[in-house]
C-alpha atoms as a PDB file:
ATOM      1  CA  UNK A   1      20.202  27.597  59.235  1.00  0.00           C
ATOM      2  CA  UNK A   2      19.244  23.734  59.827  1.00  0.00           C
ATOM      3  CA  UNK A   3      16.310  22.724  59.895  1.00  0.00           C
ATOM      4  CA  UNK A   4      15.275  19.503  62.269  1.00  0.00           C
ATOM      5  CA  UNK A   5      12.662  16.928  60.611  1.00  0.00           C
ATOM      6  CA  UNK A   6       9.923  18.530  63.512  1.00  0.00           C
ATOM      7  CA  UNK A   7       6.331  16.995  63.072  1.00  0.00           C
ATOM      8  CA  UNK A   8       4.435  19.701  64.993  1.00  0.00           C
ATOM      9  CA  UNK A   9       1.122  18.216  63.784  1.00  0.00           C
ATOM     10  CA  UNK A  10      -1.556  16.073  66.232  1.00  0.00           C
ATOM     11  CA  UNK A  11      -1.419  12.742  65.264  1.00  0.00           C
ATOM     12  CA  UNK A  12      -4.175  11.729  66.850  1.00  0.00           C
ATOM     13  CA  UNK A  13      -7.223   9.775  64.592  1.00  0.00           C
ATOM     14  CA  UNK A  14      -9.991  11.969  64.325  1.00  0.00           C
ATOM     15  CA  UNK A  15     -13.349   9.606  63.891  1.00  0.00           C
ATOM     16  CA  UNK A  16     -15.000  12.329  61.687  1.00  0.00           C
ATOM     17  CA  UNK A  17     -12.171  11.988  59.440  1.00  0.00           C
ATOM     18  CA  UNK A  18     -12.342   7.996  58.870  1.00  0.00           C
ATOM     19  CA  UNK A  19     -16.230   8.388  58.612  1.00  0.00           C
ATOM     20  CA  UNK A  20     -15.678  11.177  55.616  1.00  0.00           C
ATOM     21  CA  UNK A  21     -13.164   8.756  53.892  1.00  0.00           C
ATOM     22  CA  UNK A  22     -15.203   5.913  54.035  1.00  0.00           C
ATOM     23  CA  UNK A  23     -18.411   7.630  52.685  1.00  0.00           C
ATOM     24  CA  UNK A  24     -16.841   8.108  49.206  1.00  0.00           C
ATOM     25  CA  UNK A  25     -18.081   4.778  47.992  1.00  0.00           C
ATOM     26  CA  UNK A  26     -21.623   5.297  48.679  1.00  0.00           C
ATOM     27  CA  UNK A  27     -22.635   3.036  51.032  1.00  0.00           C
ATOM     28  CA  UNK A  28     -21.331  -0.028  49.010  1.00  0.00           C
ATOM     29  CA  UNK A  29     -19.902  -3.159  50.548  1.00  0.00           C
ATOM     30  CA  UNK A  30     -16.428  -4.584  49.798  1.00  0.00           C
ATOM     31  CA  UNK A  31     -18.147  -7.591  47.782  1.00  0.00           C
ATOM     32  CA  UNK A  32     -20.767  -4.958  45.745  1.00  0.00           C
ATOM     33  CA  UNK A  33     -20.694  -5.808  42.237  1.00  0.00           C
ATOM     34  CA  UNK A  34     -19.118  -2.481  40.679  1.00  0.00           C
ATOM     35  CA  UNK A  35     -18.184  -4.113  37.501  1.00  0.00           C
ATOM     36  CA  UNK A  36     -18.927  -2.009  33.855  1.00  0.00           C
ATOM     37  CA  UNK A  37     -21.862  -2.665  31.673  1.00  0.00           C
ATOM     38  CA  UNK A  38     -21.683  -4.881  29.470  1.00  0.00           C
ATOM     39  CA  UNK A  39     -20.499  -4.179  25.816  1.00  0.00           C
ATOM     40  CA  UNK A  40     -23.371  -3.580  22.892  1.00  0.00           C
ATOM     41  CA  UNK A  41     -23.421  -5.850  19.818  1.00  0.00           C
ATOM     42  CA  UNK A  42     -22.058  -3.021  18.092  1.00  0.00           C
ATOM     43  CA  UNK A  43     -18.624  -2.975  20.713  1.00  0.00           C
ATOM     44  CA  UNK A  44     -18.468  -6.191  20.481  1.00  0.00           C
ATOM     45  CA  UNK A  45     -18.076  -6.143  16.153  1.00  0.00           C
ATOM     46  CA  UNK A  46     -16.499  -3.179  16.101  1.00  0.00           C
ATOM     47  CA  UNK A  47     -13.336  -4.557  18.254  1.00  0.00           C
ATOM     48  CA  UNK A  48     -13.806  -7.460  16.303  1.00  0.00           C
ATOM     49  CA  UNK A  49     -13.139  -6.013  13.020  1.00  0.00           C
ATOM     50  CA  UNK A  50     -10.084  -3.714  14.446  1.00  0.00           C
ATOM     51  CA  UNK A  51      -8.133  -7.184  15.609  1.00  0.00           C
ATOM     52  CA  UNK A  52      -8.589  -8.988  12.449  1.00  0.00           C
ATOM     53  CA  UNK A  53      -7.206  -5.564  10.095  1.00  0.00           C
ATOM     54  CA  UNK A  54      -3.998  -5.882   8.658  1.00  0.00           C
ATOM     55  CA  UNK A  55      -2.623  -2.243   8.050  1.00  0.00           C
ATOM     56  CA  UNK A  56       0.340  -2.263   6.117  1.00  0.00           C
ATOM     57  CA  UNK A  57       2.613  -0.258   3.054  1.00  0.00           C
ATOM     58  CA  UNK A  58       2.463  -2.745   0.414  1.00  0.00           C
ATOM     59  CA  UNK A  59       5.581  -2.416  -1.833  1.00  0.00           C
ATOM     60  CA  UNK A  60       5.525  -5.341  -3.807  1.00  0.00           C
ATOM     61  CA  UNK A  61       7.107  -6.242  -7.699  1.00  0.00           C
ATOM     62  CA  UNK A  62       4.205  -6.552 -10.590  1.00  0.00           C
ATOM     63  CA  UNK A  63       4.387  -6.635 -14.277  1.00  0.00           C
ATOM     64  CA  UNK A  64       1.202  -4.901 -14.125  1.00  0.00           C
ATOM     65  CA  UNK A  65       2.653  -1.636 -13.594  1.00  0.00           C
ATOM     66  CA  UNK A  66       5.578   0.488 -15.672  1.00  0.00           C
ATOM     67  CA  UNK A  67       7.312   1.199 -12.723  1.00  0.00           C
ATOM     68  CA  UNK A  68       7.561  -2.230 -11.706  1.00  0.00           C
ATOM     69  CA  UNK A  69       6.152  -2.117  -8.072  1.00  0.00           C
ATOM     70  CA  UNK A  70       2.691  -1.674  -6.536  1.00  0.00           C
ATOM     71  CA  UNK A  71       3.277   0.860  -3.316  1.00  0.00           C
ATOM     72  CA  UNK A  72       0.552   1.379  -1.524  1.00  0.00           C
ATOM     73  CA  UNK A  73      -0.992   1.538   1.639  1.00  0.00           C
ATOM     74  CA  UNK A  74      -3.881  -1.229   2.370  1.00  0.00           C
ATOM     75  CA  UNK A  75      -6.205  -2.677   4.929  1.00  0.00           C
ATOM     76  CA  UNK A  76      -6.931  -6.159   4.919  1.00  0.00           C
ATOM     77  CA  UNK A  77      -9.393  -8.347   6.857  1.00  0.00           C
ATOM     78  CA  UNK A  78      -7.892 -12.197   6.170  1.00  0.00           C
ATOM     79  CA  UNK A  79     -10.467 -13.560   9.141  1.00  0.00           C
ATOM     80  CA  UNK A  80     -13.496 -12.041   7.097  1.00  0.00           C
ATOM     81  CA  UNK A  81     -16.577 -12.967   8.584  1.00  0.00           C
ATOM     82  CA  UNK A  82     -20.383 -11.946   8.076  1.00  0.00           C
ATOM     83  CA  UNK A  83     -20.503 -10.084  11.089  1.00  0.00           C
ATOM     84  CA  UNK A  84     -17.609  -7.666   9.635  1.00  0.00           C
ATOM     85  CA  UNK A  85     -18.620  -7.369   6.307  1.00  0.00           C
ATOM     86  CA  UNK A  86     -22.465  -6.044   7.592  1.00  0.00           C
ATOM     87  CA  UNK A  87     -20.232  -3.672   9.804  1.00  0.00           C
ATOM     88  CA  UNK A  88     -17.982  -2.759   6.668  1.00  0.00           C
ATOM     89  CA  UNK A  89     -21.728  -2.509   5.328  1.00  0.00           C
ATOM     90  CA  UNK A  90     -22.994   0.001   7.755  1.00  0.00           C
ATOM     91  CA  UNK A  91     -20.161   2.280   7.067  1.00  0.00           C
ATOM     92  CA  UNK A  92     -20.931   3.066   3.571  1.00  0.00           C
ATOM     93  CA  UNK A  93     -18.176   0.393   2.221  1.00  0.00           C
ATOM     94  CA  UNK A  94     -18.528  -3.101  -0.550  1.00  0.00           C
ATOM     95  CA  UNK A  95     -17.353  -5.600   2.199  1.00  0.00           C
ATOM     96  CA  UNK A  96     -13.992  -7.332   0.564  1.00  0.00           C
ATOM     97  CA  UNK A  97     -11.048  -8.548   2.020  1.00  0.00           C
ATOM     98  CA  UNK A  98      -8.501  -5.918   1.022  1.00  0.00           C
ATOM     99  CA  UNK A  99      -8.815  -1.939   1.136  1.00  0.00           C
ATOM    100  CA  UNK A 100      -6.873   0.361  -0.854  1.00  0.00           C
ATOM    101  CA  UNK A 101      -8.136   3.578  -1.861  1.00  0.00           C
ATOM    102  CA  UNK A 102      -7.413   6.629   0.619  1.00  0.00           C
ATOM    103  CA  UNK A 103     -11.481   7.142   1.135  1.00  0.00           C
ATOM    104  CA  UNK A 104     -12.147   3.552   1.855  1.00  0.00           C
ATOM    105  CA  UNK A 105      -8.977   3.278   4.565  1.00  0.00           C
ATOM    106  CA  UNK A 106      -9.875   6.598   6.163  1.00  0.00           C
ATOM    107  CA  UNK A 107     -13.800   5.362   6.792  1.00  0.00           C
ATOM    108  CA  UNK A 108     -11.717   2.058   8.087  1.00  0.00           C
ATOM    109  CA  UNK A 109      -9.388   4.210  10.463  1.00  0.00           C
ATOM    110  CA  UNK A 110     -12.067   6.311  11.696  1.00  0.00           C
ATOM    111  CA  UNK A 111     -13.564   3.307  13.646  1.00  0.00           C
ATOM    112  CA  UNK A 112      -9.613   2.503  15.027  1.00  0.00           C
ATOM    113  CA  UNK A 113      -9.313   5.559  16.942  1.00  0.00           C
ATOM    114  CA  UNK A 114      -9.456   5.153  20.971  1.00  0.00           C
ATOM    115  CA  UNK A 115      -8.300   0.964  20.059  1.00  0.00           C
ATOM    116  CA  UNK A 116      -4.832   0.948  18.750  1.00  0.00           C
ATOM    117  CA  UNK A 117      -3.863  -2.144  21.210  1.00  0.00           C
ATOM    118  CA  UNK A 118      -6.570  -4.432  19.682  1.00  0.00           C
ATOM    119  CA  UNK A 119      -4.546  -3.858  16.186  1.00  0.00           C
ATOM    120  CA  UNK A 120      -2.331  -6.617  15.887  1.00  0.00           C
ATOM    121  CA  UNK A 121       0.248  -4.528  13.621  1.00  0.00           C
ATOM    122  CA  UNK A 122       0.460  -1.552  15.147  1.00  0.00           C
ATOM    123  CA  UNK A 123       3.342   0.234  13.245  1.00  0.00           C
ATOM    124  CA  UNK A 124       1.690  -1.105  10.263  1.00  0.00           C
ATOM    125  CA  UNK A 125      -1.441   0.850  11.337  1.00  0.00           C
ATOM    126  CA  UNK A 126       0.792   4.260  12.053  1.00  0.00           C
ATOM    127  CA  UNK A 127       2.172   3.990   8.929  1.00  0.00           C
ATOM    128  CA  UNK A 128      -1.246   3.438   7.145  1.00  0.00           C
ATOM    129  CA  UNK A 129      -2.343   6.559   8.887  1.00  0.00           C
ATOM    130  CA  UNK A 130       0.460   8.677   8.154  1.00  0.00           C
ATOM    131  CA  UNK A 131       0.793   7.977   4.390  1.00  0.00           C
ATOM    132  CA  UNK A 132      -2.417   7.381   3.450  1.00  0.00           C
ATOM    133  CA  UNK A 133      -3.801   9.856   0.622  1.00  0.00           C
ATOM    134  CA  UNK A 134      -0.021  11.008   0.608  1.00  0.00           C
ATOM    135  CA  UNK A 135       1.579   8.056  -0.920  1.00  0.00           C
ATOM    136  CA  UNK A 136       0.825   7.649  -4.536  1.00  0.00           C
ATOM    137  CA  UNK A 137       1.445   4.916  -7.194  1.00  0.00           C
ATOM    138  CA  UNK A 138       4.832   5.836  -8.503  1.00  0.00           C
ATOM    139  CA  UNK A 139       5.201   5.786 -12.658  1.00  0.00           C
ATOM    140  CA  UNK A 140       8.859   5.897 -12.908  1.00  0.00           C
ATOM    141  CA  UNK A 141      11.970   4.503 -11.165  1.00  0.00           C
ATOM    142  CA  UNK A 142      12.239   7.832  -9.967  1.00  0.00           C
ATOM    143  CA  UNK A 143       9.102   7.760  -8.270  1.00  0.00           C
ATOM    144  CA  UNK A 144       9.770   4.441  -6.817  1.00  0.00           C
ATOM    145  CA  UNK A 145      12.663   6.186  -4.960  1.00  0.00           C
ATOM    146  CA  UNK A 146      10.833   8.742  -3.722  1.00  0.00           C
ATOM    147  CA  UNK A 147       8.119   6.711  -2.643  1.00  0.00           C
ATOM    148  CA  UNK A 148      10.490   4.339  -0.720  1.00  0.00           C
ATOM    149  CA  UNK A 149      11.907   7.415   0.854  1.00  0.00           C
ATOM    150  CA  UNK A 150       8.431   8.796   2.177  1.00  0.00           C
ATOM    151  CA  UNK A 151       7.733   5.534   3.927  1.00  0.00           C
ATOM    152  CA  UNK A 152      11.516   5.060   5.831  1.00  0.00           C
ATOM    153  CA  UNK A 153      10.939   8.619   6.625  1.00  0.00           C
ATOM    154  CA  UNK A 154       7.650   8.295   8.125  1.00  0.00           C
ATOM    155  CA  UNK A 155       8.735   4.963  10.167  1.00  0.00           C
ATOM    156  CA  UNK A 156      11.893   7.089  11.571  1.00  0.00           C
ATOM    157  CA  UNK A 157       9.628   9.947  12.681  1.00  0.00           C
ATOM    158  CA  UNK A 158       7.148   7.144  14.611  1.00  0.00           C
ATOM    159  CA  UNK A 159       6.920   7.622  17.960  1.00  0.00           C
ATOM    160  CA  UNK A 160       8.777   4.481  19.810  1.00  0.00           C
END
């Protein structure tokens, strides 16, 4: 059985219908100012501090340590300013340019969340969240390896 493309429907413009759609907007004009509030002080520093954090995985080559390597994750703040460190201030932290215990990075990341596109490194800052508190300071070679493996398997399970 075929069926015909049959509009059996009135197509005829009902004026109560147009008045109904056009009383959605409340009586406002096309040129009414519908624009959002403006952002607080607070906004304003907090989006601040998010696009001047560098998240990374530090793996870097010291004497300082047995193994040989600092691996770590870290949050730095190169652009530091006295408008972020009295935010860094407010949320229980010593205001410094670089970040590396897991405590201090997850009071960091807990003001990220909801502005991930105002991060300028943003696999850097999936990373950070994945391993932080997870990835410890290797001791030994062996350790090293492991640690290496822990981050190239966290960056292959990102989401693209």
């Amino acid at each position: 059985m075929a069926f015909d493309n049959i509009n059996t429907h009135d197509n005829s413009i009902d004026s109560n219908m147009v008045s109904h759609q056009t009383d959605g907007l409340s009586g406002l004009g096309m040129d009414a100012d519908i624009s959002p509030s403006p952002l607080s002080y607070e906004d304003l520093t907090r989006i601040l501090l998010v696009s001047t954090m560098r998240p990374s995985i530090t793996c870097q080559k010291t004497t300082s340590r047995a193994c040989g390597y600092i691996i770590r994750p870290e949050i730095r703040f190169p652009r530091f300013t006295g408008r972020v460190a009295q935010y860094l201030e407010s949320l229980g932290l010593i205001p410094r340019e670089l970040y590396a215990k897991p405590e201090e990075i997850n009071r960091i990341l807990s003001i990220t969340r909801g502005m991930d596109e105002f991060v300028p490194n943003h696999e850097g800052l999936m990373l950070v969240r994945a391993l932080n508190g997870r990835l410890k300071q290797p001791k030994n070679h062996q350790e090293v390896l492991e640690a290496l493996q822990m981050i190239e398997d966290a960056r292959l399970s990102e989401p693209s």
